[in-house]
C-alpha atoms as a PDB file:
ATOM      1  CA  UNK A   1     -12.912 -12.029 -12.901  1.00  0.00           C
ATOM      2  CA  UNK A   2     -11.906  -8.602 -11.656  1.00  0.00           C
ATOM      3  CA  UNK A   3      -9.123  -9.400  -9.152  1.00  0.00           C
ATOM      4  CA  UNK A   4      -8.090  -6.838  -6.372  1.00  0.00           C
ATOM      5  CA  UNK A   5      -4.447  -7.174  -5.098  1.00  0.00           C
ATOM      6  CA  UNK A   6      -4.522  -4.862  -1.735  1.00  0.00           C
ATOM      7  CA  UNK A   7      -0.985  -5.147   0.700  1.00  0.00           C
ATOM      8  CA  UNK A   8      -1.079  -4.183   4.413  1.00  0.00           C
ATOM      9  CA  UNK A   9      -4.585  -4.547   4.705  1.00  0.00           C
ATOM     10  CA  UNK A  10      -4.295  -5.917   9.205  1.00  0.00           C
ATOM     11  CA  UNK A  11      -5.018  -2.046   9.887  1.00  0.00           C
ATOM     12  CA  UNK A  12      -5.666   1.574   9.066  1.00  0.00           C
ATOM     13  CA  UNK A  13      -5.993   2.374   5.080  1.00  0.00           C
ATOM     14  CA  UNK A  14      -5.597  -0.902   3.952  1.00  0.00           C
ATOM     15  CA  UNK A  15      -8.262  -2.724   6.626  1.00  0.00           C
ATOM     16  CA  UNK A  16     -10.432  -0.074   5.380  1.00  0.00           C
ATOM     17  CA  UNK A  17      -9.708  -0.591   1.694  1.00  0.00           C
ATOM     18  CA  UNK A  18     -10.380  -4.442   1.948  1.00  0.00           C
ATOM     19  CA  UNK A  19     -13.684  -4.086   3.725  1.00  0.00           C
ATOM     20  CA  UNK A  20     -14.801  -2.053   0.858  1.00  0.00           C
ATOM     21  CA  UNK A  21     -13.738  -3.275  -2.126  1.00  0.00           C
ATOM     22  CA  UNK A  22     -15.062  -6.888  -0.785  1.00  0.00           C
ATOM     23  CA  UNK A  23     -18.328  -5.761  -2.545  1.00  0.00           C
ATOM     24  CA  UNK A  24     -16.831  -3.834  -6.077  1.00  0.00           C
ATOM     25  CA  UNK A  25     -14.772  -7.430  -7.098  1.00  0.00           C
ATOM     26  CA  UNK A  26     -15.201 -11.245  -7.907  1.00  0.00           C
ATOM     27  CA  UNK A  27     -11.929 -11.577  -6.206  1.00  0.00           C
ATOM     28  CA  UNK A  28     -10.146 -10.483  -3.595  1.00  0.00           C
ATOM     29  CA  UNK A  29      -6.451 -10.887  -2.814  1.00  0.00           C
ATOM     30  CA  UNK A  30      -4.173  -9.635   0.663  1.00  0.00           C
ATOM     31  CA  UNK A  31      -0.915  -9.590   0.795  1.00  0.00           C
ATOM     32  CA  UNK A  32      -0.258  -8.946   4.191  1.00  0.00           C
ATOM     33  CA  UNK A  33       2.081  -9.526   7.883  1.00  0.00           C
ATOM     34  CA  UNK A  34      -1.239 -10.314   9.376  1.00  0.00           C
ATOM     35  CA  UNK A  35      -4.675 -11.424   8.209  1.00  0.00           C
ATOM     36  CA  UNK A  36      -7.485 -10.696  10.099  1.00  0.00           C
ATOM     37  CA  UNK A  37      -9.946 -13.779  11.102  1.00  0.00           C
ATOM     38  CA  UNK A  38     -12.976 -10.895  10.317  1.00  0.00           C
ATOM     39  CA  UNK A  39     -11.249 -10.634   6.565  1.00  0.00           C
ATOM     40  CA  UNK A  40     -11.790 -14.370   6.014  1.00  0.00           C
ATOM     41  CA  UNK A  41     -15.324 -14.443   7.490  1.00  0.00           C
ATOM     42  CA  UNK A  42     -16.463 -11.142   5.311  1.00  0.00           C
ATOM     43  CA  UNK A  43     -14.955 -12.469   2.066  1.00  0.00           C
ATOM     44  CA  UNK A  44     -16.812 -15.757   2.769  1.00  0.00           C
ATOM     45  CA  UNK A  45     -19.803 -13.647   3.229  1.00  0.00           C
ATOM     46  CA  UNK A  46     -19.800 -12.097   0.121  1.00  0.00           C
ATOM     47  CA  UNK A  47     -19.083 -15.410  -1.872  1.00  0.00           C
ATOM     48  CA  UNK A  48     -15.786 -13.928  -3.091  1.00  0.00           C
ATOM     49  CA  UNK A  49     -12.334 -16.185  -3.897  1.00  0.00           C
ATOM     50  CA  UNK A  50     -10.338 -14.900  -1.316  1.00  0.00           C
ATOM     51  CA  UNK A  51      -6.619 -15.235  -1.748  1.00  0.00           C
ATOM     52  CA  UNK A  52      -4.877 -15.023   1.345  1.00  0.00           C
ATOM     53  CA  UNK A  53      -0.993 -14.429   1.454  1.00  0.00           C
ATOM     54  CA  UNK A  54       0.987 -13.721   4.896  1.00  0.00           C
ATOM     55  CA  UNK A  55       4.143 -12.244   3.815  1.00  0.00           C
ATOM     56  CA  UNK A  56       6.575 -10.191   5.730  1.00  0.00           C
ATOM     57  CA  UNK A  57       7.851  -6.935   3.947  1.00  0.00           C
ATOM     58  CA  UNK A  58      10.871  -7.208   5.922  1.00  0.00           C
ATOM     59  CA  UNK A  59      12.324 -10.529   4.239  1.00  0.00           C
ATOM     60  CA  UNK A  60      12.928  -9.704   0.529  1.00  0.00           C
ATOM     61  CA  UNK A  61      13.129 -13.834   0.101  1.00  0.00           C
ATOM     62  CA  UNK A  62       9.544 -14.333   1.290  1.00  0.00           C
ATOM     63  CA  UNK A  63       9.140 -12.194  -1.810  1.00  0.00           C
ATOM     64  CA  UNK A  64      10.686 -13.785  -4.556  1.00  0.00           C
ATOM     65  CA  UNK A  65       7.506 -16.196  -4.940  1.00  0.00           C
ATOM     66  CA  UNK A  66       5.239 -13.563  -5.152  1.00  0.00           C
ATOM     67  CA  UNK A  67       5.075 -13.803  -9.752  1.00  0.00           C
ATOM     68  CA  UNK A  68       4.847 -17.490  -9.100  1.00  0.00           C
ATOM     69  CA  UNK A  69       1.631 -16.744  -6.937  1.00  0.00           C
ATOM     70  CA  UNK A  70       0.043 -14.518  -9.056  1.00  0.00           C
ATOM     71  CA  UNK A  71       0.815 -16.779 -12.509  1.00  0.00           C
ATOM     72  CA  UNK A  72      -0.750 -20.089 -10.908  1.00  0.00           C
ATOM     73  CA  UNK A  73      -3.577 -17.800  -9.938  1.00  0.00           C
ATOM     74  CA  UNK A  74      -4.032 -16.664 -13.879  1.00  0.00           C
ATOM     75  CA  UNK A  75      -4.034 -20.269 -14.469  1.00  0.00           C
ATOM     76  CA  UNK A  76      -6.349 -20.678 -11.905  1.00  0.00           C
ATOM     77  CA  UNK A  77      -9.722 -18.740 -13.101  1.00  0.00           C
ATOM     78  CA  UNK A  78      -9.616 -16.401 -16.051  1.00  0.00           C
ATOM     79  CA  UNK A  79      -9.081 -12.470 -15.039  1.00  0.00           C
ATOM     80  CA  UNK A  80     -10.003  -9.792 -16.990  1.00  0.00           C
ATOM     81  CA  UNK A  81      -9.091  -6.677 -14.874  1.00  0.00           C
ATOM     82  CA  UNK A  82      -6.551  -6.263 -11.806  1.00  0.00           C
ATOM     83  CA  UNK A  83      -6.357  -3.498  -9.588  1.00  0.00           C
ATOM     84  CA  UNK A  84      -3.264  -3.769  -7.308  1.00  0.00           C
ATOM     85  CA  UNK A  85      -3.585  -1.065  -3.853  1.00  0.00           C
ATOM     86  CA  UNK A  86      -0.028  -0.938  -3.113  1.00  0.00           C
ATOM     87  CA  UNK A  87      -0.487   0.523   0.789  1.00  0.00           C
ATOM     88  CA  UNK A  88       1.937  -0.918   2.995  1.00  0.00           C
ATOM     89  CA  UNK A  89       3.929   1.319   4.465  1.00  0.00           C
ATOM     90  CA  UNK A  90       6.017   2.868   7.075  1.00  0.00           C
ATOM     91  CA  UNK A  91       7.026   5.877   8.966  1.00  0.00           C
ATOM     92  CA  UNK A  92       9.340   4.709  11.200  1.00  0.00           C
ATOM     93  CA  UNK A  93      12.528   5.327  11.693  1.00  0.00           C
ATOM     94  CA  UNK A  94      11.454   8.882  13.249  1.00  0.00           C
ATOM     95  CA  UNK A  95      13.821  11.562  14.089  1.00  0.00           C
ATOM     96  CA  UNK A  96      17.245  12.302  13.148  1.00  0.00           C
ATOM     97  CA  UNK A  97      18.783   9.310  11.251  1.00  0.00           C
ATOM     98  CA  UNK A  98      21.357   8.866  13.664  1.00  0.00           C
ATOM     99  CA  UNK A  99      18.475   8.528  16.248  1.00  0.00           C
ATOM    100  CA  UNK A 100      17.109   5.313  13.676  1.00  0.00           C
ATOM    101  CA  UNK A 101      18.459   1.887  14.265  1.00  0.00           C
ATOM    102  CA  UNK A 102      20.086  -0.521  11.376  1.00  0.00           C
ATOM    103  CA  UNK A 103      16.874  -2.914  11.816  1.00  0.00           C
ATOM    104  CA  UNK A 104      14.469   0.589  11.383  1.00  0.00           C
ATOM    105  CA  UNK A 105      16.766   1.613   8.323  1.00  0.00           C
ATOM    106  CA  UNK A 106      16.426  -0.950   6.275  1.00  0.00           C
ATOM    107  CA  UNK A 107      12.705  -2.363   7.540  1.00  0.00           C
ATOM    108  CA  UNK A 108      11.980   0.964   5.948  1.00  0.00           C
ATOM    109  CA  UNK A 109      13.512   0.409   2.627  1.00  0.00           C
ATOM    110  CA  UNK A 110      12.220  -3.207   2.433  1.00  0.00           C
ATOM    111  CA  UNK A 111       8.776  -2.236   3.150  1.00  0.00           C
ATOM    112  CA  UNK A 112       8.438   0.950   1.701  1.00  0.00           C
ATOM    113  CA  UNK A 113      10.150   0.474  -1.416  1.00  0.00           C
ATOM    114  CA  UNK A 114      11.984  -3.384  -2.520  1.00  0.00           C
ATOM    115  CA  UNK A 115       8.465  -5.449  -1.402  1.00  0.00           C
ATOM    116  CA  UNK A 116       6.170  -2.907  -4.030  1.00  0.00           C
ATOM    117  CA  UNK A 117       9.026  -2.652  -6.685  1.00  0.00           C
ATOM    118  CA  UNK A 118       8.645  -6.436  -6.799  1.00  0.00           C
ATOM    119  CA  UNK A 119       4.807  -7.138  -6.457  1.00  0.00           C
ATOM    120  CA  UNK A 120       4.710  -4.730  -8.969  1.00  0.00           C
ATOM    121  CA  UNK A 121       7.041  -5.950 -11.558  1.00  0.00           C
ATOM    122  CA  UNK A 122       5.020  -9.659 -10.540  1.00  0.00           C
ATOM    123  CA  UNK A 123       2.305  -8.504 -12.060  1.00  0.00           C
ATOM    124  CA  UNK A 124       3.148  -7.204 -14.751  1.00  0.00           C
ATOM    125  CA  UNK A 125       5.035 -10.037 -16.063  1.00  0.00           C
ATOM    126  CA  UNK A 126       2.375 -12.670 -14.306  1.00  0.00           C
ATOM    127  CA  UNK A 127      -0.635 -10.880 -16.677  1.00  0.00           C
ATOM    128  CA  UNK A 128      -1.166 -10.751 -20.649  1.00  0.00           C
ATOM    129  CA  UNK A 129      -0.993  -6.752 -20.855  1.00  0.00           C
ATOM    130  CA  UNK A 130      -2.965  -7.057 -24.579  1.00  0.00           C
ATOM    131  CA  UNK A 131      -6.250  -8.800 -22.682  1.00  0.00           C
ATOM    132  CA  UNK A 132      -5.653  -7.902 -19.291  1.00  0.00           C
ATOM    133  CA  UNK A 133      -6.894  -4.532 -17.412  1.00  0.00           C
ATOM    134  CA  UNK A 134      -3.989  -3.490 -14.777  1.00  0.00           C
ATOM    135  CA  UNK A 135      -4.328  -0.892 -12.639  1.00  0.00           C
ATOM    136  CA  UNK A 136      -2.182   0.427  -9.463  1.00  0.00           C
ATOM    137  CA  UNK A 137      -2.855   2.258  -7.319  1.00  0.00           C
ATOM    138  CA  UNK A 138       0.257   3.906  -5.112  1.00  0.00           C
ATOM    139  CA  UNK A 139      -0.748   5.230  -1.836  1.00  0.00           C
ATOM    140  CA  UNK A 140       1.876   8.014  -1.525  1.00  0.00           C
ATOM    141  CA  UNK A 141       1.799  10.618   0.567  1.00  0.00           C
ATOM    142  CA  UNK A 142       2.986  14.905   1.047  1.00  0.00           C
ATOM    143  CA  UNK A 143       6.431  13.156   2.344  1.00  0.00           C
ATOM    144  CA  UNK A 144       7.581  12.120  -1.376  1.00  0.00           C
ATOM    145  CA  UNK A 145       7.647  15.811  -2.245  1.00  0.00           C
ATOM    146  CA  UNK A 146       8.278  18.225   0.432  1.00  0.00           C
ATOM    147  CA  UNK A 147      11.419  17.860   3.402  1.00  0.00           C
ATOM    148  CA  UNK A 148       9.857  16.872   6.766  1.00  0.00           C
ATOM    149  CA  UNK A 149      12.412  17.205   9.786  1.00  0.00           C
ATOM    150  CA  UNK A 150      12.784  13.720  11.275  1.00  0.00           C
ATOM    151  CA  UNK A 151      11.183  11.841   8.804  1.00  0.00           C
ATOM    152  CA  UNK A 152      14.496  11.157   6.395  1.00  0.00           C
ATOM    153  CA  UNK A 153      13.627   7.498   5.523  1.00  0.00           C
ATOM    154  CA  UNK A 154       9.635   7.971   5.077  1.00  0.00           C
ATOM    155  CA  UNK A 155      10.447  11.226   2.980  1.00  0.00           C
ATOM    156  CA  UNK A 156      13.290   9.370   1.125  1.00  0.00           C
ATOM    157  CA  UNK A 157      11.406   5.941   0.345  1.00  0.00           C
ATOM    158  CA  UNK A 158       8.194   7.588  -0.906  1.00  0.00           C
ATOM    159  CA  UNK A 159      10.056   9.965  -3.184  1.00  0.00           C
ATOM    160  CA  UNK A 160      11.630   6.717  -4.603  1.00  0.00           C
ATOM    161  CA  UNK A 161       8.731   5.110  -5.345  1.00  0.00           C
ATOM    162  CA  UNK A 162       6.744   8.252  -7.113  1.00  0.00           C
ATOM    163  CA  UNK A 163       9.793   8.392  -9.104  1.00  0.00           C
ATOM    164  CA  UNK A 164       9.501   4.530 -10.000  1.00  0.00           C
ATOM    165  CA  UNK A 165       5.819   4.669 -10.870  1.00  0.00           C
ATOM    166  CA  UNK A 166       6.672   8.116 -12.700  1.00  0.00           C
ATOM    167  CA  UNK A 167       8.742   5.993 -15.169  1.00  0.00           C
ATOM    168  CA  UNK A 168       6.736   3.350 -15.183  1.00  0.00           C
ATOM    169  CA  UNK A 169       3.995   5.399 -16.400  1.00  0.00           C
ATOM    170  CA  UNK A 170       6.388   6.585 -19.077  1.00  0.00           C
ATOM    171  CA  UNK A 171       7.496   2.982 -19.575  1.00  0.00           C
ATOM    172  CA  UNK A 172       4.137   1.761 -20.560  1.00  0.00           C
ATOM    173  CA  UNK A 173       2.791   4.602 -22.190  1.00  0.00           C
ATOM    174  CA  UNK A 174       1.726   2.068 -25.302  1.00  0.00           C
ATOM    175  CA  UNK A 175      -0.396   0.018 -23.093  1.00  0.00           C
ATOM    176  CA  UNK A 176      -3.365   1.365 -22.828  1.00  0.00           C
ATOM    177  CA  UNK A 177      -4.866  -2.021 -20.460  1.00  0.00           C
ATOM    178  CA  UNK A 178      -1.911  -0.457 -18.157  1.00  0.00           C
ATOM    179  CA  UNK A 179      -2.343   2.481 -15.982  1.00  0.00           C
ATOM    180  CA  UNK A 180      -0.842   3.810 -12.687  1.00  0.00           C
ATOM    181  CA  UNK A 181      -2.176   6.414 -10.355  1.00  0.00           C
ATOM    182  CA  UNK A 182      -0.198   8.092  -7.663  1.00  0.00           C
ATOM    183  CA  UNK A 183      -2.774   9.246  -4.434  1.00  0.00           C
ATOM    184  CA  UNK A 184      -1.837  11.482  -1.389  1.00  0.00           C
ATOM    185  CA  UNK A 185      -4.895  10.316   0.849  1.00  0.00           C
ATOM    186  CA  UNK A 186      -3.730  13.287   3.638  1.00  0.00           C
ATOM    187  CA  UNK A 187      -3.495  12.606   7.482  1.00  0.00           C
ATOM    188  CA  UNK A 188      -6.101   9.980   8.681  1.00  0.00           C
ATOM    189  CA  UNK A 189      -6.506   8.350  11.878  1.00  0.00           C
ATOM    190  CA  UNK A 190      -4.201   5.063  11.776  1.00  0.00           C
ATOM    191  CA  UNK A 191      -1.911   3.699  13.634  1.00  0.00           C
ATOM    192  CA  UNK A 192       0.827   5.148  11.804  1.00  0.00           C
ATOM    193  CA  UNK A 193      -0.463   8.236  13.174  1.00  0.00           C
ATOM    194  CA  UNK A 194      -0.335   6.852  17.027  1.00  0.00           C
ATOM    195  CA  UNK A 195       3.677   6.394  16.212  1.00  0.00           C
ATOM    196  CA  UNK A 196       3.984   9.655  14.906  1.00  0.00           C
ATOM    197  CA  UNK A 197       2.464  11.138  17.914  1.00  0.00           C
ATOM    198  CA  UNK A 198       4.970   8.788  20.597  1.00  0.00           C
ATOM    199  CA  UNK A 199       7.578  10.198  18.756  1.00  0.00           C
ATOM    200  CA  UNK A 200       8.275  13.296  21.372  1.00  0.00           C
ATOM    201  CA  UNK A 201      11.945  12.492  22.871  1.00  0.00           C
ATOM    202  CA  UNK A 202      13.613  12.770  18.974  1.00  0.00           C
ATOM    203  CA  UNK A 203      14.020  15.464  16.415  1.00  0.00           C
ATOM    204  CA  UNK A 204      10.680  16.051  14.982  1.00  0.00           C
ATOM    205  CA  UNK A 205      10.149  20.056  15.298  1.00  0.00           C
ATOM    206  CA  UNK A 206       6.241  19.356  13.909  1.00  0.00           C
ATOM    207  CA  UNK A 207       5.559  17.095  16.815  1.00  0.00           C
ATOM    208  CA  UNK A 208       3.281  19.459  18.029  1.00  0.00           C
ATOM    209  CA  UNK A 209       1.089  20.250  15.199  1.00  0.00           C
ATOM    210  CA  UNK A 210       0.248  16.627  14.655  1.00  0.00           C
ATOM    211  CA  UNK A 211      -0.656  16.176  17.754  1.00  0.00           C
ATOM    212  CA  UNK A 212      -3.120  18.233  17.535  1.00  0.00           C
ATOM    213  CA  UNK A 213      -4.640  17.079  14.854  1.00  0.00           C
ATOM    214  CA  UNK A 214      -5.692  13.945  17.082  1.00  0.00           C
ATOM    215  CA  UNK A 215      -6.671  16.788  19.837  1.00  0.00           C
ATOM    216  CA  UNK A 216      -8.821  18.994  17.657  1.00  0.00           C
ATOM    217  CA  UNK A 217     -10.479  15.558  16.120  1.00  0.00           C
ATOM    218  CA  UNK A 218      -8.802  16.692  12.205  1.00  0.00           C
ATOM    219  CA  UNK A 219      -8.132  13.118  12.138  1.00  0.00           C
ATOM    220  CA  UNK A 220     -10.487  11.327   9.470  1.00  0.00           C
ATOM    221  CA  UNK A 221     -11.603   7.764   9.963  1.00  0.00           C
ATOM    222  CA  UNK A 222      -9.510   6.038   7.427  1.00  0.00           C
ATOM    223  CA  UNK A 223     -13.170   4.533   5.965  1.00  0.00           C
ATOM    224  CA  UNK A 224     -13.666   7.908   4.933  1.00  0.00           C
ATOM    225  CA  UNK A 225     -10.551   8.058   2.991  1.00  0.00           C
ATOM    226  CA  UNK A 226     -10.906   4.995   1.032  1.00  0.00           C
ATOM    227  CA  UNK A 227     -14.234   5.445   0.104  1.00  0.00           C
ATOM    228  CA  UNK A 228     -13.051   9.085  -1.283  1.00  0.00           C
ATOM    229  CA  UNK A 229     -10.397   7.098  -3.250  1.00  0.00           C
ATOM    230  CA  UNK A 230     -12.498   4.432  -4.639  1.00  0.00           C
ATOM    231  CA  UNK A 231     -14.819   6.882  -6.168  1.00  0.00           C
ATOM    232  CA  UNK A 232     -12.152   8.980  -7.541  1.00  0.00           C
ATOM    233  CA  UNK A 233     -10.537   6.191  -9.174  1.00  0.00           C
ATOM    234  CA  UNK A 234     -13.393   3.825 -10.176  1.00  0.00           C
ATOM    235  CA  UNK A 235     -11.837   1.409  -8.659  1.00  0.00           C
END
């Protein structure tokens, strides 16, 4: 079985992601806050196992059976190749980081960071790495490498994480079943882009230009951006 392990798939990138890759698998997992009624109906459709598992980013102890998950699954059918979308994310606390609350702080840090350090490190002590194809997938984004004025948690977190999947690629450079890829995907019409755009009354000097990105209609569909990133990768 070729398993796909996608996380925040209720909207945007990931909604888009799990539509698609329905077809390109024999099995399909979500690790998501919400699951979508139309996610369980399509996977039924295509006669795929569907693994369904609601989990809240937020609470680092609905986590910590996330290995346990993934090793009854191994048990459960034999898989030959995973490919793990690690997409959750996001942008919020917005502004200056005394404008952020406590809650926003460290929802950011749990969701952009602790929850994919851990699925990650899940599966790759849930999988035999000598008979098993992994490969992730990090959606990153232009924030992990250049300063954006206001966005001081989103800029921080994904920097973090290219740097963990940096080593990690280092790390397992003598297991060649184990790769990681690292994908900027650009601006695309999601919801994260609706808060980014409500975010007028604190310090965000490029308000302005990415509001007109939704003005000018610069916004891809996120579709569009998955299906760009499933060809590049072969996923």
């Amino acid at each position: 079985m070729k398993l796909v392990i996608i996380t925040g798939t209720s909207a945007g990138l990931g909604q888009s992601f799990f539509r698609q890759m329905s077809s390109r698998c024999d099995g399909l997992m979500s690790i998501s806050r919400r699951i979508l009624p139309e996610q369980k109906v399509l996977a039924k459709e295509n006669g795929k196992e569907l693994f369904l598992l609601q989990r809240d980013f937020t609470d680092v102890e609905n986590l910590s059976s996330i290995e346990e998950d993934l090793r009854q699954l191994v048990g459960h059918v034999p898989i030959h190749e995973v490919v793990f979308i690690n997409n959750a994310g996001v942008v919020t606390p917005l502004g200056k980081i005394t404008e952020g609350t406590t809650d926003e702080i460290v929802e950011s840090v749990h969701v952009n960071m602790v929850a994919p350090i851990l699925l990650t490190r899940g599966l790759l002590n849930a999988f035999d790495l000598s008979t098993t194809r992994i490969k992730v997938v990090h959606i990153s984004t232009g924030a992990a490498l250049r300063v954006i004025e206001g966005w001081s948690m989103y800029c921080a977190t994904k920097a973090g994480m290219k740097m963990f999947y940096d080593v990690l690629t280092h790390e397992y450079k003598e297991f060649p079943n184990v790769t990681f890829h690292q994908v900027n995907p650009g601006v695309m019409d999601t919801p994260m882009q609706e808060k980014i755009r409500e975010a007028k009354n604190v310090h965000f000097p490029q308000w302005e230009r990415y509001s007109r990105l939704k003005e000018e209609d610069q916004l891809p569909h996120p579709d569009e951006v998955a299906a760009r990133i499933i060809d590049e990768l072969v996923l």
